[in-house]
N, C-alpha and C. Protein backbone atom coordinates (compact mmCIF):
# COMPACT_ATOMS: atom_id res chain seq x y z
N UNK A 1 107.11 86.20 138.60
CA UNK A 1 106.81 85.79 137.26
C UNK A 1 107.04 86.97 136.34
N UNK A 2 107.95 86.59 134.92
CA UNK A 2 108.39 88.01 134.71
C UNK A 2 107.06 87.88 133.51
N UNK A 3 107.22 89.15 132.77
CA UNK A 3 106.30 89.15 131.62
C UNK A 3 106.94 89.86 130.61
N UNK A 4 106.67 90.20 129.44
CA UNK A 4 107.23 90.86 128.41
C UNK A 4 105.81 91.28 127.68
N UNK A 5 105.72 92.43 127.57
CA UNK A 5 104.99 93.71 127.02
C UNK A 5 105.92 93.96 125.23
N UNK A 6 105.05 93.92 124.14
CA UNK A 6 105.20 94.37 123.20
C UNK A 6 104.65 94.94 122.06
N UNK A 7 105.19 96.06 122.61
CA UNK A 7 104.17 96.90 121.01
C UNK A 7 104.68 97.32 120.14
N UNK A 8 104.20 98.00 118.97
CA UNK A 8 104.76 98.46 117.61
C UNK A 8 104.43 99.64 117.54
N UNK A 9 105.13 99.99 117.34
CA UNK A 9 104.98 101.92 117.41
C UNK A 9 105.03 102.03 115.77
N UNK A 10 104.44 101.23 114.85
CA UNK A 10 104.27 101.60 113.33
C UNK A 10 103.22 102.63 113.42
N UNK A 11 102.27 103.02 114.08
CA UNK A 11 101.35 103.86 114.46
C UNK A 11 101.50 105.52 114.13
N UNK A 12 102.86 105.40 114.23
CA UNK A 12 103.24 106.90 114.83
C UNK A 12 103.85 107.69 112.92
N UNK A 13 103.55 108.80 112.60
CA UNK A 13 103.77 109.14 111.37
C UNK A 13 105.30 108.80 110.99
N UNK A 14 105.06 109.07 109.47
CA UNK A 14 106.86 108.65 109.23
C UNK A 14 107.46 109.87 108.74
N UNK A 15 108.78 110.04 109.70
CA UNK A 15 108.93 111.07 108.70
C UNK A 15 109.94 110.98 107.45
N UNK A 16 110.01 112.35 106.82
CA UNK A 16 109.77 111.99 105.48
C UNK A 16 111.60 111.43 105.53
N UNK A 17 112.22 111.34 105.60
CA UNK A 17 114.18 111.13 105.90
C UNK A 17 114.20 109.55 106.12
N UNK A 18 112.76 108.80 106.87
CA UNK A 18 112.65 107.76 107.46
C UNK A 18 112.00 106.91 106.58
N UNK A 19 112.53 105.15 106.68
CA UNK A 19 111.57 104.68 105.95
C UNK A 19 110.13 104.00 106.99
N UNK A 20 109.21 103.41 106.31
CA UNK A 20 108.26 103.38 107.73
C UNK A 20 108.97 101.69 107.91
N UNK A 21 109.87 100.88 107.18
CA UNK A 21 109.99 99.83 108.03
C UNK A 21 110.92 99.57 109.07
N UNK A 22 111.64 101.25 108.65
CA UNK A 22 112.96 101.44 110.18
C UNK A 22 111.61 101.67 111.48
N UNK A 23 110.79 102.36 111.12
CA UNK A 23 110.42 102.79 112.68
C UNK A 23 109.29 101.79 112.94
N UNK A 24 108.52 100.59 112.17
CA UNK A 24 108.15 99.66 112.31
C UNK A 24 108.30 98.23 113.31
N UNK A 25 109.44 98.65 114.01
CA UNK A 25 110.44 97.65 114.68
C UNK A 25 109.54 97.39 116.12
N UNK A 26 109.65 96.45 116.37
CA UNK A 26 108.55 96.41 117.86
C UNK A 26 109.39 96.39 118.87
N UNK A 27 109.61 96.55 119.97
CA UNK A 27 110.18 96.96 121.17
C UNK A 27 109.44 96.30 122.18
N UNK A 28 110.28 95.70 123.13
CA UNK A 28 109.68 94.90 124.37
C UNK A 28 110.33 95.08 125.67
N UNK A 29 109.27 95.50 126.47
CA UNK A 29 109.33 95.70 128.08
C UNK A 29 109.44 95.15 129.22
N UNK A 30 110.43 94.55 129.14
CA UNK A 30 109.92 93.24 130.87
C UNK A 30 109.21 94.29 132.15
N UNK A 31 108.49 93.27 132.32
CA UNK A 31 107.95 93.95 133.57
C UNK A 31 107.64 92.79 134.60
N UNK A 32 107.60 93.25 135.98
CA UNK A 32 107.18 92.08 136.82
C UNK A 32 106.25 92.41 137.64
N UNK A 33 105.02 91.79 137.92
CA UNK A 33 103.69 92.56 138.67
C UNK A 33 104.08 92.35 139.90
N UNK A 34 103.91 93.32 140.53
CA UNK A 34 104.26 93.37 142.30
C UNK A 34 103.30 92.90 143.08
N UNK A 35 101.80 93.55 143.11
CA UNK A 35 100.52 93.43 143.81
C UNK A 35 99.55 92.88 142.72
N UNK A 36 98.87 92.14 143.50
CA UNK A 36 97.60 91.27 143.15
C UNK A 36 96.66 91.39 143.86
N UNK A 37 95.23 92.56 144.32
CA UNK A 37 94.25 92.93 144.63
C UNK A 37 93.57 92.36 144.24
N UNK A 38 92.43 92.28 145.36
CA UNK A 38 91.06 92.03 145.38
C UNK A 38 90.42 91.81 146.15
N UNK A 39 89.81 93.74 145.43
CA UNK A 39 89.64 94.43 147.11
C UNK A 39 87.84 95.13 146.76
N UNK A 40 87.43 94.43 145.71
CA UNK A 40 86.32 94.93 145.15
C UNK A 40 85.41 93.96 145.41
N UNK A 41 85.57 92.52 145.65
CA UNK A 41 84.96 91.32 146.21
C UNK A 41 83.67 91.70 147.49
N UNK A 42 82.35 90.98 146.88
CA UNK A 42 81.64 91.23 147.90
C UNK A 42 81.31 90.91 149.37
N UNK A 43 80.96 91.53 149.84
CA UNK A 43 81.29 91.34 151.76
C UNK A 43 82.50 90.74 151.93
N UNK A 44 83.86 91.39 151.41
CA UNK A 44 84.93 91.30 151.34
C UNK A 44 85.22 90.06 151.37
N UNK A 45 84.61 89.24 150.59
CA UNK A 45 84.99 87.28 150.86
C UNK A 45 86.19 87.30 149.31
N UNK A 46 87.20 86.64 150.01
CA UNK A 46 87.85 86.07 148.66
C UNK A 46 87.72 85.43 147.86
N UNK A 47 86.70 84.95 148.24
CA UNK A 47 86.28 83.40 147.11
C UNK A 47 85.78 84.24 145.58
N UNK A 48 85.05 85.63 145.92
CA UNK A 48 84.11 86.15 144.96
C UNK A 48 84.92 86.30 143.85
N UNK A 49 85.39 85.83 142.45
CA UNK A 49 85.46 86.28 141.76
C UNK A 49 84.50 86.37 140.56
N UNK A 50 83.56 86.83 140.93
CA UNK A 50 82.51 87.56 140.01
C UNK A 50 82.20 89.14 139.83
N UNK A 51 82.07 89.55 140.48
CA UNK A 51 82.53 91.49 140.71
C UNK A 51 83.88 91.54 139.69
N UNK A 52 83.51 92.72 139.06
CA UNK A 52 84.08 93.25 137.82
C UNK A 52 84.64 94.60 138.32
N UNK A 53 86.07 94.82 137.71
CA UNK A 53 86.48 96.41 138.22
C UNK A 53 85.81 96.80 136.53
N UNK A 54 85.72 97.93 136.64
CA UNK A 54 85.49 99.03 135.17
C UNK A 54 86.44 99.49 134.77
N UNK A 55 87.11 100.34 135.91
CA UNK A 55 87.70 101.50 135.78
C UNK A 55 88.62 102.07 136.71
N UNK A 56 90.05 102.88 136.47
CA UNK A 56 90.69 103.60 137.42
C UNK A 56 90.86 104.77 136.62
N UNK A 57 91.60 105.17 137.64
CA UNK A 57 91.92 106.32 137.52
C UNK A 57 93.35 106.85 138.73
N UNK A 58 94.28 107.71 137.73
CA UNK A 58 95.22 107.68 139.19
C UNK A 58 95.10 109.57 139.43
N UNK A 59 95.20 109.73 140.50
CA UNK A 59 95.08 110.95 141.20
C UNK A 59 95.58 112.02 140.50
N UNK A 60 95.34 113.40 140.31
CA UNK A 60 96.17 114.10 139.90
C UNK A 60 96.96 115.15 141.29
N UNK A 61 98.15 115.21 141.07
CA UNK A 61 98.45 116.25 141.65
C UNK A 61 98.08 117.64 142.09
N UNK A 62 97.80 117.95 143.20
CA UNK A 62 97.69 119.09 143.38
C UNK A 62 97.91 120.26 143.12
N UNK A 63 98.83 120.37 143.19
CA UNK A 63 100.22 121.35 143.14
C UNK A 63 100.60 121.37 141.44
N UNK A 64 101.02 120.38 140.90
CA UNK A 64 100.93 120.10 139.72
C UNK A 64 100.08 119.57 138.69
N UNK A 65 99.53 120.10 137.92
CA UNK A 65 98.23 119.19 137.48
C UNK A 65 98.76 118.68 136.00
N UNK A 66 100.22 118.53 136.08
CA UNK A 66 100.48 117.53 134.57
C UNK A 66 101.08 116.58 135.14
N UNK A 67 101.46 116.11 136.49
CA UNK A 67 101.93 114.89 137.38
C UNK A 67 101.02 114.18 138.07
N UNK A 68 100.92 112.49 138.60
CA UNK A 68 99.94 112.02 139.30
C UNK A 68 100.59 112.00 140.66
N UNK A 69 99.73 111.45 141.65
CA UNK A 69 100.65 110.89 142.74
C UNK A 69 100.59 109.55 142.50
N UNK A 70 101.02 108.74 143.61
CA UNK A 70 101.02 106.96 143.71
C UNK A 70 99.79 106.43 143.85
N UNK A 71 98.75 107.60 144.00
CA UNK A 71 96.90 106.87 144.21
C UNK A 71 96.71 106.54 142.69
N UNK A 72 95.93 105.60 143.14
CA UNK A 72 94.47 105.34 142.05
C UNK A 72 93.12 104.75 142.81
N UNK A 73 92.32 105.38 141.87
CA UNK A 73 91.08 104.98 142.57
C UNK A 73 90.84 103.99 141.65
N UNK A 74 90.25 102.19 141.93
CA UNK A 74 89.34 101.62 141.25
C UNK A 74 87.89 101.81 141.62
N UNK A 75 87.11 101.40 140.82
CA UNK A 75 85.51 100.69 140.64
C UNK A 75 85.27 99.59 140.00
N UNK A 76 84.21 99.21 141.08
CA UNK A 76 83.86 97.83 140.65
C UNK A 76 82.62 97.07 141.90
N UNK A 77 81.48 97.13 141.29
CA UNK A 77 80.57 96.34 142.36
C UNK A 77 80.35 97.65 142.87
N UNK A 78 80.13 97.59 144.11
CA UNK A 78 79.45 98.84 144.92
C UNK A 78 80.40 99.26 145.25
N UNK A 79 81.72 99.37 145.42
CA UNK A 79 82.33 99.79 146.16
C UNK A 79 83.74 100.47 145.14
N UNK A 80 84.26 101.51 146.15
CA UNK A 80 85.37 102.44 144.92
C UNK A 80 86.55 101.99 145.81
N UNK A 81 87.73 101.73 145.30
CA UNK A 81 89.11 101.67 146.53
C UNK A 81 90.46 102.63 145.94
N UNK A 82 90.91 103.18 146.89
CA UNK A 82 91.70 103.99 147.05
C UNK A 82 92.96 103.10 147.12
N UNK A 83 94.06 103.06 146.03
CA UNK A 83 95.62 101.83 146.47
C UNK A 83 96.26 102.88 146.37
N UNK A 84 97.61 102.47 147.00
CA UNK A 84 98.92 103.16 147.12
C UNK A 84 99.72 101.97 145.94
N UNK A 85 99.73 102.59 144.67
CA UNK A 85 100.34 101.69 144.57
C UNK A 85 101.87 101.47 144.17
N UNK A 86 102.58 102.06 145.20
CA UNK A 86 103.63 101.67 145.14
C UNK A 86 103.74 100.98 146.34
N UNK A 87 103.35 101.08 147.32
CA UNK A 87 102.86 99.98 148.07
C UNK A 87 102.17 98.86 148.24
N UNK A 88 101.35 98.85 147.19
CA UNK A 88 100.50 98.02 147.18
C UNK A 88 98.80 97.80 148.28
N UNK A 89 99.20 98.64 149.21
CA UNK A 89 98.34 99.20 150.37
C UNK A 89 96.87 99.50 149.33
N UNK A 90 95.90 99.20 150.45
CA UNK A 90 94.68 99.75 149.89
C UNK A 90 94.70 100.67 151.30
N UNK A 91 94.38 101.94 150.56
CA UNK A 91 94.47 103.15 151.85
C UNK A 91 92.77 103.14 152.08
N UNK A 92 91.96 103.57 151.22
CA UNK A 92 90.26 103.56 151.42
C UNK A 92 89.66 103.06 150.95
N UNK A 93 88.33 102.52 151.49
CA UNK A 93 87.14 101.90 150.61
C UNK A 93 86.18 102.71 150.75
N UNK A 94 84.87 102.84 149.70
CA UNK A 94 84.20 103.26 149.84
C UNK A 94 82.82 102.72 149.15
N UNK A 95 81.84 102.36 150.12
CA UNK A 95 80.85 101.22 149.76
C UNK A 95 79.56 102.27 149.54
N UNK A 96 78.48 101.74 148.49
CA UNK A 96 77.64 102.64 148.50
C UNK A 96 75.82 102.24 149.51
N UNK A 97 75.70 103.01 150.20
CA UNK A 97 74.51 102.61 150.66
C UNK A 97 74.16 101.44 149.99
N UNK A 98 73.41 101.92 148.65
CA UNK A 98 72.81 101.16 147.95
C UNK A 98 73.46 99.82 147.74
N UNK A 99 73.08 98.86 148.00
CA UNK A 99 73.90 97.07 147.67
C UNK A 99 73.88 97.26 146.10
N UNK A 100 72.64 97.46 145.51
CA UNK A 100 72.62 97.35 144.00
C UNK A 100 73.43 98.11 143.32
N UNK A 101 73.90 99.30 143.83
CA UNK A 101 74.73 99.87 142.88
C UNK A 101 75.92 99.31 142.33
N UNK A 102 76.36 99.30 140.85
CA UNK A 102 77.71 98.87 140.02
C UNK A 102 78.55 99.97 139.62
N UNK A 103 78.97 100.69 140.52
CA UNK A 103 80.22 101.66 139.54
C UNK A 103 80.63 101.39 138.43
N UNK A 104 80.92 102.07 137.68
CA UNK A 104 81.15 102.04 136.26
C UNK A 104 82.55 102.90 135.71
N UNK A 105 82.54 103.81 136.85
CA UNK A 105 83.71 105.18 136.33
C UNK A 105 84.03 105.90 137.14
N UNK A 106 85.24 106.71 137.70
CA UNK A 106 85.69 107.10 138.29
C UNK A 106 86.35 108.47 137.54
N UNK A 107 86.44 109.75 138.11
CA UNK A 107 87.06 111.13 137.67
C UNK A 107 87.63 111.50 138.63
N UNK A 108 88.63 112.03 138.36
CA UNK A 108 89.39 113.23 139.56
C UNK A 108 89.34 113.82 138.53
N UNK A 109 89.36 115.31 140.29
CA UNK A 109 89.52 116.54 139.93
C UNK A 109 89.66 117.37 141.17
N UNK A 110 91.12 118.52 140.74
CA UNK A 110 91.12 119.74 141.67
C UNK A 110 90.80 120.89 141.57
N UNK A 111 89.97 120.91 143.31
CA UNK A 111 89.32 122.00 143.31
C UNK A 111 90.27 122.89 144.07
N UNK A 112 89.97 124.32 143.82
CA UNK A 112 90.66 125.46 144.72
C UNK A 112 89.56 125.79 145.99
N UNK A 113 89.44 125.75 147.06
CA UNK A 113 89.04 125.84 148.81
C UNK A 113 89.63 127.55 149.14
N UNK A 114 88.49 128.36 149.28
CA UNK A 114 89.36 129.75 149.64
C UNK A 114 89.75 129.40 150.86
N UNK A 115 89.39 128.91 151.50
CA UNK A 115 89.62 128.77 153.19
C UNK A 115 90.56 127.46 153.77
N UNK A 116 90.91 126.88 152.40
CA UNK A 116 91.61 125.44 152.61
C UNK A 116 93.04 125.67 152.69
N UNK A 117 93.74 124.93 153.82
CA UNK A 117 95.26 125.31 153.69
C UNK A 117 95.97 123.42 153.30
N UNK A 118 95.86 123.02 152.09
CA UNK A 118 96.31 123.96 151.09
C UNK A 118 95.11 124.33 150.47
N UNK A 119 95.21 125.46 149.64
CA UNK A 119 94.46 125.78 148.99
C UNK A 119 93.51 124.64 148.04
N UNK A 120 94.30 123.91 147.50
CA UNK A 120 93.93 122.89 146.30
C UNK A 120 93.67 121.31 146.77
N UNK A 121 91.99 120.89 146.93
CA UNK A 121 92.00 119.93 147.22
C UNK A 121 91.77 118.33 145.93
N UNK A 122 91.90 117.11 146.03
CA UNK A 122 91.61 116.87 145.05
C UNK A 122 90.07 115.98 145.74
N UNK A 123 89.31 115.59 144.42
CA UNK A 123 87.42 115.41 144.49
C UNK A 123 87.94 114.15 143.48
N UNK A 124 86.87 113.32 144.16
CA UNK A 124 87.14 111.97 143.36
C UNK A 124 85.55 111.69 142.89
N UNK A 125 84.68 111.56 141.74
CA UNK A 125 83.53 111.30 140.91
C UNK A 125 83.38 109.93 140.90
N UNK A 126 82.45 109.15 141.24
CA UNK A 126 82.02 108.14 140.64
C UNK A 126 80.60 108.04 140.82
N UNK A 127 79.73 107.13 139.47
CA UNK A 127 78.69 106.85 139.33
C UNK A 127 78.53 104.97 138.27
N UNK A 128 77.71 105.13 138.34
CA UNK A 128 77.33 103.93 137.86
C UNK A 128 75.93 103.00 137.49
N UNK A 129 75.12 102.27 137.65
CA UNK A 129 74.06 101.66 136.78
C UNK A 129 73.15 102.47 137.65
N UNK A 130 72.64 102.51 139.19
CA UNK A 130 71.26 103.55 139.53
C UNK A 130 71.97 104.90 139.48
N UNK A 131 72.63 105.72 138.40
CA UNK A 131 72.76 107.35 138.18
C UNK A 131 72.36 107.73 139.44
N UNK A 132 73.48 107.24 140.19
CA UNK A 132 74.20 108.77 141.23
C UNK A 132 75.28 108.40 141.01
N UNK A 133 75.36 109.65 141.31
CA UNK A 133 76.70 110.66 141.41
C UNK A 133 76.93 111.09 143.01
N UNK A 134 78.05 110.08 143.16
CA UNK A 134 79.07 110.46 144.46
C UNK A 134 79.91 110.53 144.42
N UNK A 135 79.79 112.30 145.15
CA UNK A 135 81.47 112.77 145.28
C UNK A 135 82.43 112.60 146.67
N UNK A 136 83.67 112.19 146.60
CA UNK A 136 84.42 111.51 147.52
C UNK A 136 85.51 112.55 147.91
N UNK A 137 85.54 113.16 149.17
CA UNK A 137 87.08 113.91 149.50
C UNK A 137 88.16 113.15 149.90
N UNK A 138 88.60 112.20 149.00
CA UNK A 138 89.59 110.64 149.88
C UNK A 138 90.64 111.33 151.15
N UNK A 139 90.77 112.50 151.22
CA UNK A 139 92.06 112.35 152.21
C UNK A 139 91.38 112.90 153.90
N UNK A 140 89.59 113.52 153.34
CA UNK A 140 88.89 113.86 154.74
C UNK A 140 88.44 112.21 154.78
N UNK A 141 88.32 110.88 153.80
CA UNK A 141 87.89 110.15 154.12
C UNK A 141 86.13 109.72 154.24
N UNK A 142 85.86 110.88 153.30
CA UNK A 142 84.51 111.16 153.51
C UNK A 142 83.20 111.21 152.04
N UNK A 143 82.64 110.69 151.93
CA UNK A 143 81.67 110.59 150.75
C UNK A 143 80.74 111.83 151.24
N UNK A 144 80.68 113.05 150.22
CA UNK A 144 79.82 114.47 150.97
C UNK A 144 78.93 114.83 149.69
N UNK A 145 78.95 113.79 148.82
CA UNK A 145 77.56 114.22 148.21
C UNK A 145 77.55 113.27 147.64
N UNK A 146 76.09 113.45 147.04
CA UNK A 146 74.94 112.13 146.09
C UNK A 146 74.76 113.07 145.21
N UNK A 147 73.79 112.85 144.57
CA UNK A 147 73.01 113.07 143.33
C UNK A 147 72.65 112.21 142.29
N UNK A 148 71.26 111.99 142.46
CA UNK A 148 70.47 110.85 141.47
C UNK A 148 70.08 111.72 140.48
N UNK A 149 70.64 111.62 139.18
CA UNK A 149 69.90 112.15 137.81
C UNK A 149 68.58 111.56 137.24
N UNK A 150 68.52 110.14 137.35
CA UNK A 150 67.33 109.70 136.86
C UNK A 150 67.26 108.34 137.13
N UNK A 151 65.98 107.71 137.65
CA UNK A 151 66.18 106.53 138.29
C UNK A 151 65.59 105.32 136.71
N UNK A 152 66.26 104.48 136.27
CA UNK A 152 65.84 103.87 135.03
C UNK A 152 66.59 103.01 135.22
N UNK A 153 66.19 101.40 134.64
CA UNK A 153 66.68 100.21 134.34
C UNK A 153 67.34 100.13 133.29
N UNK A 154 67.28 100.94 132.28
CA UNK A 154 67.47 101.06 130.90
C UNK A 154 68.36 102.32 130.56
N UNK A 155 69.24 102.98 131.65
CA UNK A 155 70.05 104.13 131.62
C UNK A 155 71.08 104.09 132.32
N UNK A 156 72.22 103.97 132.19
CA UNK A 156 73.45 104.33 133.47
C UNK A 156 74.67 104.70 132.92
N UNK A 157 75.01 105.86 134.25
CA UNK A 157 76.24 106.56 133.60
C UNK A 157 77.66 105.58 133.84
N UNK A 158 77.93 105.68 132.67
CA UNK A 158 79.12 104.46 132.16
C UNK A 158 80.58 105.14 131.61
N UNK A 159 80.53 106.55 131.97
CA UNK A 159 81.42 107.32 132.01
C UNK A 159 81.53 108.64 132.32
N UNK A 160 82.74 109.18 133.16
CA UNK A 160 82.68 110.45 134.02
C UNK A 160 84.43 111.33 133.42
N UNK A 161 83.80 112.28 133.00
CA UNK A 161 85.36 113.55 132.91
C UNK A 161 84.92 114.54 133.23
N UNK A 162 86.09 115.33 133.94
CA UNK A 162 86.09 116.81 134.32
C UNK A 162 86.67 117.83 133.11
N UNK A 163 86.16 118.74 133.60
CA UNK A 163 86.60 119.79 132.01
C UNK A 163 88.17 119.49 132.48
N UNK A 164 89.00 119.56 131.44
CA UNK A 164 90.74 119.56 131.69
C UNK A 164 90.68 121.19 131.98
N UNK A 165 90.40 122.09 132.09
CA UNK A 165 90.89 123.44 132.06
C UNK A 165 89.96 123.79 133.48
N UNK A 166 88.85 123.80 133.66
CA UNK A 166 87.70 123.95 134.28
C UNK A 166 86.90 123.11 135.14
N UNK A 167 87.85 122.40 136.40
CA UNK A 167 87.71 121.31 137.11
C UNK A 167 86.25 121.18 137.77
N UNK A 168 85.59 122.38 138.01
CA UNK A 168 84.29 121.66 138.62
C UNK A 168 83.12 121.88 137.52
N UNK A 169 83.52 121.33 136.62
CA UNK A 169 82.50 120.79 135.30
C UNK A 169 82.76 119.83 135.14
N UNK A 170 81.63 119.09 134.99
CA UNK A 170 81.87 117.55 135.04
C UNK A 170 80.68 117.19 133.76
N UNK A 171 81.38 115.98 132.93
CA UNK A 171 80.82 115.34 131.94
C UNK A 171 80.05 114.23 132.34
């Protein structure tokens, strides 16, 4: 099923040589969706479509930190998933103890490992309605920390960034 994407780049300043109804012109993208997930569904039943994703996020490079790779992490419901998506593959899941928990947001970020070959690993953040904070090493496959900030009905973190310059500061 094809689709067509169109936006207007009237947005963008004019310059002064230009009139703004030359660069006003809208431009359209065919695109065709490859994969159709749904991989956030509870006790993995297909029927569920009630579970909500929030949020992705796609990986940053290691090596390069102005390129992604083919990951993204979603959230949604208790659980975070790791796709390939140029494959379409879901490589990891990651479910939280807690049943009640709703992810909300997801961060990457690379850290430098003195002892790590490679040096530069990447840390995947998510939290959501009971405020913890779990951090994910997706390629050890491993969830290696928690942290509950404050337990409240009436509080949840609904968004996560790392400093851009200063990766293990987290917003």
């Amino acid at each position: 099923m094809k689709r067509k994407l169109v936006y207007d780049e009237s947005e963008e300043p004019c310059p002064e040589n230009e009139s703004q109804d030359a660069l006003s012109e809208e431009k359209e993208i065919d695109y065709e969706p490859v994969h159709f997930l749904r991989c956030h569904s509870r006790k993995n039943d297909p029927a569920d479509v009630r579970t909500q994703v929030w949020h992705c996020a796609f990986e940053p490079d290691a090596v390069d930190p102005k390129k992604t790779t083919n990951f993204i992490a979603t959230c949604g419901g208790n659980s975070v998933c790791l796709i390939n998506v140029r494959t379409g593959e879901v490589t990891g899941k990651f479910n939280s103890k807690d049943q009640k928990e709703m992810f909300y947001s997801v961060a990457w970020t690379t850290l430098l490992v003195e002892s790590g070959d490679p040096p530069q690993i990447n840390v995947l953040a998510a939290a959501g309605a009971r405020n913890t904070l779990h951090l994910i090493h997706p390629e050890g496959g491993v969830a290696f920390h928690e942290h509950q900030f404050l337990r409240s009905k009436r509080v949840n973190v609904s968004s996560l960034m790392f400093h851009p310059k200063q990766g293990n500061i987290l917003f």
